[in-house]
C-alpha atoms as a PDB file:
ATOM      1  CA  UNK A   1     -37.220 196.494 110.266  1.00  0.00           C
ATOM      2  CA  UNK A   2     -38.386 200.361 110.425  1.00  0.00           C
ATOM      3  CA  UNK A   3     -37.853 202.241 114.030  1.00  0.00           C
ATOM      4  CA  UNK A   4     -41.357 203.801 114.284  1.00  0.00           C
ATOM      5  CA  UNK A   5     -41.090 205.182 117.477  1.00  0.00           C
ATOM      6  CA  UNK A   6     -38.933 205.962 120.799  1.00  0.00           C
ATOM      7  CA  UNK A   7     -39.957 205.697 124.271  1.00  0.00           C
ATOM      8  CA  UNK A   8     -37.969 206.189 127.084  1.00  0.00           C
ATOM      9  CA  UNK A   9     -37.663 203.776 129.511  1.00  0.00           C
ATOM     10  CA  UNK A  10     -37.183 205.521 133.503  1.00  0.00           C
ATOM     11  CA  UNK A  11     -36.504 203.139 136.616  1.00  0.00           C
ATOM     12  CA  UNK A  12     -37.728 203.594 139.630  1.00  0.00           C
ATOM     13  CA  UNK A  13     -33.740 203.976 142.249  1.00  0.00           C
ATOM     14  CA  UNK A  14     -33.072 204.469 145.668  1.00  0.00           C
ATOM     15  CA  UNK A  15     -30.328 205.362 147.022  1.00  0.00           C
ATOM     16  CA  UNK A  16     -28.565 206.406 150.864  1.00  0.00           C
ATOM     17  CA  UNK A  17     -26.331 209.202 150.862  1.00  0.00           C
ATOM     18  CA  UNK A  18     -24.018 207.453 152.848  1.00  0.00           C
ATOM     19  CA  UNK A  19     -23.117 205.453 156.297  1.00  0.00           C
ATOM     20  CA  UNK A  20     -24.327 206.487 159.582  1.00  0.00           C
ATOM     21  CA  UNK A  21     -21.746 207.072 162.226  1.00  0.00           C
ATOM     22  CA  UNK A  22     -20.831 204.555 164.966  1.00  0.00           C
ATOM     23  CA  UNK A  23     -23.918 203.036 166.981  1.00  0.00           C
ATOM     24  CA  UNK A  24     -22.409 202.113 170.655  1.00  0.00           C
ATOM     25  CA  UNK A  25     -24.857 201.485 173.243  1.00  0.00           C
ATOM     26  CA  UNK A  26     -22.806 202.045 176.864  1.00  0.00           C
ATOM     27  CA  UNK A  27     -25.156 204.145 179.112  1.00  0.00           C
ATOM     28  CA  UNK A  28     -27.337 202.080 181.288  1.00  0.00           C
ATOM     29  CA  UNK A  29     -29.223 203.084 184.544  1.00  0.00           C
ATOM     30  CA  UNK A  30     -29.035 200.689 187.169  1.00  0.00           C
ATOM     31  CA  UNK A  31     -31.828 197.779 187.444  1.00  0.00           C
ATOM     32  CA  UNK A  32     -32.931 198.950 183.739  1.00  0.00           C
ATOM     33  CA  UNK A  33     -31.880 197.776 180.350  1.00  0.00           C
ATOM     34  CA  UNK A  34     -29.325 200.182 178.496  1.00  0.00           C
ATOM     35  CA  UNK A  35     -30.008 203.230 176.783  1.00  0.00           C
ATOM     36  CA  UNK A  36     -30.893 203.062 173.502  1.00  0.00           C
ATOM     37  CA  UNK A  37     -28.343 205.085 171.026  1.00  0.00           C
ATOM     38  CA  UNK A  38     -29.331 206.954 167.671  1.00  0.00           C
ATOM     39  CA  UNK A  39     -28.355 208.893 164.189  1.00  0.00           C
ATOM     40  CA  UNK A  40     -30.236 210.545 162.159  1.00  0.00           C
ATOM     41  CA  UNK A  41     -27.195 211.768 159.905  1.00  0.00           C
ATOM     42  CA  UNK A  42     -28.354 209.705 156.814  1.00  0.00           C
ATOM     43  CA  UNK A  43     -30.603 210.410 154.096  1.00  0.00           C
ATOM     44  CA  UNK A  44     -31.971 208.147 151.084  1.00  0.00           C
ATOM     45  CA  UNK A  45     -33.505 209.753 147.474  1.00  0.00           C
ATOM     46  CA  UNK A  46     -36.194 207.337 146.116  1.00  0.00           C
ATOM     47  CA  UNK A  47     -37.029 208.261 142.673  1.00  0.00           C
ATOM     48  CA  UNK A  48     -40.185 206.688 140.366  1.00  0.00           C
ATOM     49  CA  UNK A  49     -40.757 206.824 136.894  1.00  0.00           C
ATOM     50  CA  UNK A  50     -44.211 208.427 135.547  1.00  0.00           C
ATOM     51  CA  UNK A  51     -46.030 205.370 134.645  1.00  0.00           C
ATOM     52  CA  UNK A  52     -49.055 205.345 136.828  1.00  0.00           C
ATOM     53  CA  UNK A  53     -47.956 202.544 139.584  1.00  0.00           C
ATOM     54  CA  UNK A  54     -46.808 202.953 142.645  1.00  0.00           C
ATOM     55  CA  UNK A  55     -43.655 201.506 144.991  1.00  0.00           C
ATOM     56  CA  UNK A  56     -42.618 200.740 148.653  1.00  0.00           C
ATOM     57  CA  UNK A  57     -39.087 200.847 150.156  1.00  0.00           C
ATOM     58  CA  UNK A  58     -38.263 197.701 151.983  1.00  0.00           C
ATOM     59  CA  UNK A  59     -35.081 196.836 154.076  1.00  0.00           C
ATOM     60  CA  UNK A  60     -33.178 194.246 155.269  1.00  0.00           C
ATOM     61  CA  UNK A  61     -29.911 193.881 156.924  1.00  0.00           C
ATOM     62  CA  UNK A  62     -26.998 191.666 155.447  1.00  0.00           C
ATOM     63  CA  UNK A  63     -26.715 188.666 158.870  1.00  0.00           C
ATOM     64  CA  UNK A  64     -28.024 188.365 161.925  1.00  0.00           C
ATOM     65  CA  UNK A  65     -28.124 190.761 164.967  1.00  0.00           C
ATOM     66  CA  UNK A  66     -26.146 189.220 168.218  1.00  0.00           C
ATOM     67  CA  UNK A  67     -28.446 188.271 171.071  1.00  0.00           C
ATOM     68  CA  UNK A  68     -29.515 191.024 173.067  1.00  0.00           C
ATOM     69  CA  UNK A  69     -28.825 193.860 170.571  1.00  0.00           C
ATOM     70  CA  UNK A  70     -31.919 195.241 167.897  1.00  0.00           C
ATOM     71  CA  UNK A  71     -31.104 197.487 165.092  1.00  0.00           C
ATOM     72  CA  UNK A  72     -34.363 199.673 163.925  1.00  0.00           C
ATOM     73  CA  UNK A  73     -34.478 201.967 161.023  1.00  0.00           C
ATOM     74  CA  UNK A  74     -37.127 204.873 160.399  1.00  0.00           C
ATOM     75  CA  UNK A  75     -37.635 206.250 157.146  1.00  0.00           C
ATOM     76  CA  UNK A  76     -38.901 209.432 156.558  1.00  0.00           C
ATOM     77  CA  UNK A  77     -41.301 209.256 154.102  1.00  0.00           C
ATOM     78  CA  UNK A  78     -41.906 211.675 150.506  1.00  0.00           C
ATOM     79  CA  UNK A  79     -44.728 213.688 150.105  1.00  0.00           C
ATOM     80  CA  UNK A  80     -47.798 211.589 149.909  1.00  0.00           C
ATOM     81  CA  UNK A  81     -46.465 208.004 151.021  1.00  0.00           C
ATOM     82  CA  UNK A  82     -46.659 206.767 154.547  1.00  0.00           C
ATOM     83  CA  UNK A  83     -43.744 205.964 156.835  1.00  0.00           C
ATOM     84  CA  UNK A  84     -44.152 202.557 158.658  1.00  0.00           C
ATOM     85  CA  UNK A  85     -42.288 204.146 161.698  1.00  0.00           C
ATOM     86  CA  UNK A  86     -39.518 202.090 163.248  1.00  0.00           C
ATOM     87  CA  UNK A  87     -38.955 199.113 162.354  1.00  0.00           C
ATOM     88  CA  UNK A  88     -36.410 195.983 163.323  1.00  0.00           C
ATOM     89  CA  UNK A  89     -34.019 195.124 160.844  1.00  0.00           C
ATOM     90  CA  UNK A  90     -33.267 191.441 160.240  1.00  0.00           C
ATOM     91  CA  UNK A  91     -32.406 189.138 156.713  1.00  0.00           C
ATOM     92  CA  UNK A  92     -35.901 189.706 155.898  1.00  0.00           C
ATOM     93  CA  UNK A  93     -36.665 192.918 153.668  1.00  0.00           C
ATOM     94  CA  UNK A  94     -39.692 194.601 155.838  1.00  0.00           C
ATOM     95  CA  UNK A  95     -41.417 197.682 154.430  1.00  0.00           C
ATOM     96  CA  UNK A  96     -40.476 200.642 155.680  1.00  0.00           C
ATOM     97  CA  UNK A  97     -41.978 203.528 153.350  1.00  0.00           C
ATOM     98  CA  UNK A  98     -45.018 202.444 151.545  1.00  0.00           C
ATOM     99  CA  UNK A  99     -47.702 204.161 149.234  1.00  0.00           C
ATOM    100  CA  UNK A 100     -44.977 206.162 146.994  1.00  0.00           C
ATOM    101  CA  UNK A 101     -46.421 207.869 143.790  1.00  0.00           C
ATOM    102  CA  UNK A 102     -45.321 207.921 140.473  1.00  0.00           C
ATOM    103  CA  UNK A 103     -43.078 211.242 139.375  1.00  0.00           C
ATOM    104  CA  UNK A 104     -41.620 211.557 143.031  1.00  0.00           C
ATOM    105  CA  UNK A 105     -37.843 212.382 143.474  1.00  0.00           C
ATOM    106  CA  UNK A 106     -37.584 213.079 147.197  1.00  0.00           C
ATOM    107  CA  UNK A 107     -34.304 212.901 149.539  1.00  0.00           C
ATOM    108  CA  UNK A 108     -35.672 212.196 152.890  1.00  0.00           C
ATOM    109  CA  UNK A 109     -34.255 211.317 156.722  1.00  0.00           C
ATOM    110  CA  UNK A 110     -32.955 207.513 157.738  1.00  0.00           C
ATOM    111  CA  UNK A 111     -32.824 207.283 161.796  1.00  0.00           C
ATOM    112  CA  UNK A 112     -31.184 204.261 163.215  1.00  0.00           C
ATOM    113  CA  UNK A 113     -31.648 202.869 166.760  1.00  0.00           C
ATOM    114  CA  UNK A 114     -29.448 200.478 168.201  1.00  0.00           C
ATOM    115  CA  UNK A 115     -31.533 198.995 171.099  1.00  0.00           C
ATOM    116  CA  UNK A 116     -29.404 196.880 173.479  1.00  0.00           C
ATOM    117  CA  UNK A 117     -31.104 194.191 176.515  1.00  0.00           C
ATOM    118  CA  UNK A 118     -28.840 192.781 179.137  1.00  0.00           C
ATOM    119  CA  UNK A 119     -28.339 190.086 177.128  1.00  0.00           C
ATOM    120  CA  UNK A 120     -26.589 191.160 174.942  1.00  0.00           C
ATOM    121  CA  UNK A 121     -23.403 191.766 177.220  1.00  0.00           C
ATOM    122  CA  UNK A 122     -20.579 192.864 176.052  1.00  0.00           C
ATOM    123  CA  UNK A 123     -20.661 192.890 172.163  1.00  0.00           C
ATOM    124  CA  UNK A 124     -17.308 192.824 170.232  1.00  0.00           C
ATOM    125  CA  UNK A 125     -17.346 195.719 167.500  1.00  0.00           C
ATOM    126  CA  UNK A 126     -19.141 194.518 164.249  1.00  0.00           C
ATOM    127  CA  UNK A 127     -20.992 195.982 161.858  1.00  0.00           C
ATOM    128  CA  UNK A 128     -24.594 195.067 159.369  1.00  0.00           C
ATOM    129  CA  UNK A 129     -25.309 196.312 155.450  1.00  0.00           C
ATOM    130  CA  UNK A 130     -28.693 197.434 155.551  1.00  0.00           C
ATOM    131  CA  UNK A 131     -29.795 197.468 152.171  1.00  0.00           C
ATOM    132  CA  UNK A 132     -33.079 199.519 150.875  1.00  0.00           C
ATOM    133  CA  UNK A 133     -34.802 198.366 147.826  1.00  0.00           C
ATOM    134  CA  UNK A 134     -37.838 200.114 145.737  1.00  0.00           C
ATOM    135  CA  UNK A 135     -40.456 197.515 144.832  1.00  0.00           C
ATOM    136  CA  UNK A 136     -43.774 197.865 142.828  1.00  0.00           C
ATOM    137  CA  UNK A 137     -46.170 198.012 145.693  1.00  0.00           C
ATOM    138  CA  UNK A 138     -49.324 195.361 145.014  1.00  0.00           C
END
């Protein structure tokens, strides 16, 4: 069988540039919850091909949160897409950067927000994967 032709074939990737650093929430005013802590330290580099679709970043985190405690991610979004601000992380993959275009490579900010209630207590240290995924948006 001839080879008439070669087309290459381009995936749409994300990727994080690495971990943020510790997230301890242990400031708290009295008579109102704890403070809520942050970093902004990471980045992520979505990249889409130039067929004429576009995607959405979605995350999730890898268990549960303990009782009391919330982690939120907000991802800054590329030119032209839309950030869905913060949003709480659980086992479910939420979107967190929609409307991105074909041809973009952008590197862009990750916050995290630990958000503690009283309820929480005292937490023993642990730690959550979050993992980001690029998706064909509907």
């Amino acid at each position: 069988m001839p080879l008439l032709g070669v087309r290459a074939i381009r995936a749409q990737t994300v990727s994080a540039s690495g971990n943020p650093g510790l997230l301890r929430v242990s400031t708290a005013i009295a008579g109102s919850e704890p403070v809520a802590v942050s970093n902004s330290t990471t980045t992520y580099t979505v990249t889409t091909p130039p067929a004429n679709r576009t995607h959405k970043v979605t995350a999730q985190v890898n268990a549960a949160m303990p009782v009391g405690l919330t982690l939120s991610a907000t991802l800054a979004p590329p030119p032209s897409a839309s950030s869905v601000g913060p949003v709480a992380l659980d086992m479910t993959a939420r979107d967190v950067v929609t409307g991105i275009q074909r041809n973009t490579n952008s590197t862009q900010a990750i916050t995290y927000t630990l958000t503690a209630t009283v309820l929480a207590g005292v937490v023993p240290p642990t730690s959550r994967i979050v993992t980001l995924t690029i998706v064909r948006a509907p």
